[in-house]
Protein backbone atom coordinates (compact mmCIF):
# COMPACT_ATOMS: atom_id res chain seq x y z
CA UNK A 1 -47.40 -69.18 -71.37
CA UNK A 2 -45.31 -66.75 -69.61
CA UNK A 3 -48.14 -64.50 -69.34
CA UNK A 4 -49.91 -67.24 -67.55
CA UNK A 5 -47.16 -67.57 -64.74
CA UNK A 6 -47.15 -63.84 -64.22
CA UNK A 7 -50.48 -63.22 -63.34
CA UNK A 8 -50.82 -66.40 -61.13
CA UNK A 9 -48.12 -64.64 -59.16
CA UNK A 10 -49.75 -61.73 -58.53
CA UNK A 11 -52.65 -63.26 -57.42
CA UNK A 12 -50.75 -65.11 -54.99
CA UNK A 13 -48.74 -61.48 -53.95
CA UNK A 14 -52.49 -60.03 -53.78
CA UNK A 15 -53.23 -61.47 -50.18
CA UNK A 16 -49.60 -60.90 -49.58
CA UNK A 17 -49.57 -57.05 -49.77
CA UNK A 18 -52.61 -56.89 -47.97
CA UNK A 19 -51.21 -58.77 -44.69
CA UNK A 20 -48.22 -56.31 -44.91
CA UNK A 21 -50.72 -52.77 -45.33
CA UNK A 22 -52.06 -54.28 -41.94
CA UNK A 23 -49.15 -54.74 -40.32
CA UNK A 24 -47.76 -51.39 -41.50
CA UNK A 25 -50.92 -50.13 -40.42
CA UNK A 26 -51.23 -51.18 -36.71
CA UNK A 27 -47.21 -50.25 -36.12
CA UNK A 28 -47.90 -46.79 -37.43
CA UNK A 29 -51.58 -46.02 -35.44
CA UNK A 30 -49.83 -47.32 -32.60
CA UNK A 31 -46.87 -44.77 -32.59
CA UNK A 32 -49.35 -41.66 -33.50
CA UNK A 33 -51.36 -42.96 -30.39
CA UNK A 34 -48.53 -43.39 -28.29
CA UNK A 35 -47.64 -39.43 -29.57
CA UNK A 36 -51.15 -38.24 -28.78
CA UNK A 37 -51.53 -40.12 -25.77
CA UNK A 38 -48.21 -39.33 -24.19
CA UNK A 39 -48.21 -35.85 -24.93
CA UNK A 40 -51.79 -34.94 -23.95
CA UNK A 41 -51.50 -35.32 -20.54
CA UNK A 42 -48.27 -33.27 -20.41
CA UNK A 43 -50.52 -30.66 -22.18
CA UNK A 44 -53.27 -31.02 -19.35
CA UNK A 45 -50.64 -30.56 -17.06
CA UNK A 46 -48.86 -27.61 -17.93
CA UNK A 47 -52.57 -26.08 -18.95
CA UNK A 48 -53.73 -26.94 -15.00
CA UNK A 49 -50.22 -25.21 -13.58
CA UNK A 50 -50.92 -22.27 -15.85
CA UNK A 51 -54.38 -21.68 -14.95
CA UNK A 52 -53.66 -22.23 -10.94
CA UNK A 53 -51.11 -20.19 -11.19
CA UNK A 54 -53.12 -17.45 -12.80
CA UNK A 55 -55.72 -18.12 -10.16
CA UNK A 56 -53.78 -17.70 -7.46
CA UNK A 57 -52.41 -14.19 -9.02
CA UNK A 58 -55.75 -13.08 -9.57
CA UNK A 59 -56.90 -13.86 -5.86
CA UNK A 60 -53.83 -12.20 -4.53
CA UNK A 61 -54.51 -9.03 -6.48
CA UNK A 62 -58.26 -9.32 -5.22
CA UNK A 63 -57.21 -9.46 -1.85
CA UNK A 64 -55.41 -6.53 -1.79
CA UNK A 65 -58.42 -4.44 -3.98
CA UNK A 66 -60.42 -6.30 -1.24
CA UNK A 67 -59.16 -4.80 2.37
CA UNK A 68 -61.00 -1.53 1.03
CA UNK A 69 -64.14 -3.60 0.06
CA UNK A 70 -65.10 -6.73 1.80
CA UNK A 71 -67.67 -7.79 -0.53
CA UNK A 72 -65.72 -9.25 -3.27
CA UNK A 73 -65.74 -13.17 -3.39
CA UNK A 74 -62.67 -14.12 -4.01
CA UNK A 75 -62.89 -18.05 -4.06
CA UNK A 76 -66.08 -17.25 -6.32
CA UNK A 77 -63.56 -15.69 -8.82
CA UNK A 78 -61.35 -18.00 -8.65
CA UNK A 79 -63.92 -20.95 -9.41
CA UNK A 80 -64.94 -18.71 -12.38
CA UNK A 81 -61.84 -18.28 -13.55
CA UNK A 82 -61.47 -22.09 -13.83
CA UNK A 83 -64.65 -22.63 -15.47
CA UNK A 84 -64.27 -20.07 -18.57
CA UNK A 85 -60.62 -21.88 -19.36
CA UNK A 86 -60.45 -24.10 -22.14
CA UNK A 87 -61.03 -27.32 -20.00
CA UNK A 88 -63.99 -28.95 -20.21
CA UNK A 89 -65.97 -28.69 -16.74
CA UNK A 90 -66.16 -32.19 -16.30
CA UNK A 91 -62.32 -32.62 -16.14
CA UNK A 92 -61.75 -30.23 -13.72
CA UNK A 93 -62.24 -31.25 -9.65
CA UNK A 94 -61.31 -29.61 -6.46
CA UNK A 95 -58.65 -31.28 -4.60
CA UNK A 96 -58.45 -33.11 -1.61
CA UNK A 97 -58.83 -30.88 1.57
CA UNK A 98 -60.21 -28.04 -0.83
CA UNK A 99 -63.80 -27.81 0.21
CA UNK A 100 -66.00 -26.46 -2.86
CA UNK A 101 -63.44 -24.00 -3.98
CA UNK A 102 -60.42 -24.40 -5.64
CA UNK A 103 -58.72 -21.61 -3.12
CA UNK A 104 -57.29 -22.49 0.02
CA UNK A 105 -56.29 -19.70 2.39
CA UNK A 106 -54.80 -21.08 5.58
CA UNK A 107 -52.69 -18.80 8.04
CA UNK A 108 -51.02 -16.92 5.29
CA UNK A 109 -50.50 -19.68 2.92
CA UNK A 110 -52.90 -19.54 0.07
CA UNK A 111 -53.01 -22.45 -2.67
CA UNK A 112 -55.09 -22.62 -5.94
CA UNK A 113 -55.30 -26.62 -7.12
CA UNK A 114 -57.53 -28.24 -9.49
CA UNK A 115 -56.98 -31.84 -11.24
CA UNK A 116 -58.23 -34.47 -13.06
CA UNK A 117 -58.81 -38.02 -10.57
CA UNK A 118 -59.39 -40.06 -13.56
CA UNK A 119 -57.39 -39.20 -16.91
CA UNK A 120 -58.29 -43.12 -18.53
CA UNK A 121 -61.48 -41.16 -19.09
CA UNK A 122 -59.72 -38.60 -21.46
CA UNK A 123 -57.69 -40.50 -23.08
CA UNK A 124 -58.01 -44.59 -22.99
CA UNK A 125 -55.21 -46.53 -22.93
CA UNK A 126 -54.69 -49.67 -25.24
CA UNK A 127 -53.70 -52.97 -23.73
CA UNK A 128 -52.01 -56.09 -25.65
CA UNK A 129 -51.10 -58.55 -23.19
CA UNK A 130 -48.82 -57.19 -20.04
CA UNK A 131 -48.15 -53.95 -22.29
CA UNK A 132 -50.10 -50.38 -21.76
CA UNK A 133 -49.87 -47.67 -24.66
CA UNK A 134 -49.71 -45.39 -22.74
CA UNK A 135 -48.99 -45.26 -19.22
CA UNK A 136 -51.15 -42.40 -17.45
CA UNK A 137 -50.47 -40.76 -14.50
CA UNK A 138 -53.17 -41.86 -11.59
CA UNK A 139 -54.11 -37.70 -11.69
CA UNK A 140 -53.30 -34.59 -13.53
CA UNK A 141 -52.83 -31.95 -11.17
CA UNK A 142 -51.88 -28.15 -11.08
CA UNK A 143 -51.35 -25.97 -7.84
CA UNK A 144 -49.46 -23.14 -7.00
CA UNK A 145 -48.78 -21.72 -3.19
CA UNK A 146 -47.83 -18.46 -1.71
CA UNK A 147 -47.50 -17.04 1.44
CA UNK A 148 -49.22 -13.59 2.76
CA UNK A 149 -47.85 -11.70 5.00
């Protein structure tokens, strides 16, 4: 008889430990997606400075190889430069007031920037009720300026 008693209990604790695996479950996939998705557009960030940066170096140092030879095309480079990185092309644009190329040179002031107008395309956000996991920027966006004298 006592054998009985036991294994109606676990039947009933069956449906019991299921309903807490799923609960488990959804707590921890939504802290690894809150990790991923917080931290991946922090990566895209720092990745867009970095490669700005490093266009804007390498147009600097063209310029001055350039003043001996005009025919190097130096917002040409650039653009190449930014389409061998890492990023995919499609999440890399031209920003505003940056006409095809991502190099600006106006009176002495020259700025590399690139970004990303949409980053709910990279990574989509979850929504339960008024809550968003996570919050995304409205743009990811590198650019670095110097001045030529």
């Amino acid at each position: 008889m006592a054998t009985k008693t036991i294994s109606a209990r676990r039947r009933k604790n069956r449906g019991s430990a299921t309903i807490e695996f799923i609960l488990v479950f959804i707590i921890i996939f939504l802290l690894f997606y809150g990790m991923v998705g917080y931290t991946l557009p922090i990566l895209l960030s720092a990745t867009y400075q970095e490669i700005a940066s490093e266009g804007l170096r390498e147009a600097v140092d063209l310029h001055f190889v350039a003043e001996h030879d005009s025919e190097i095309d130096i917002p040409g480079y650039v653009r190449q430069l930014v389409e061998h990185s890492w990023i995919p092309s499609n999440w890399v644009e031209t920003c505003s007031g940056f006409n095809e190329s991502f190099l600006n040179r106006q009176e002495g002031i020259w700025r590399v920037c690139l970004r990303h107008s949409n980053p709910e395309s990279i990574i989509p956000p979850l929504r339960f009720f008024d809550w968003q996991i996570p919050t995304l920027p409205n743009e990811i966006r590198g650019e670095a300026v110097i001045r030529i004298h």
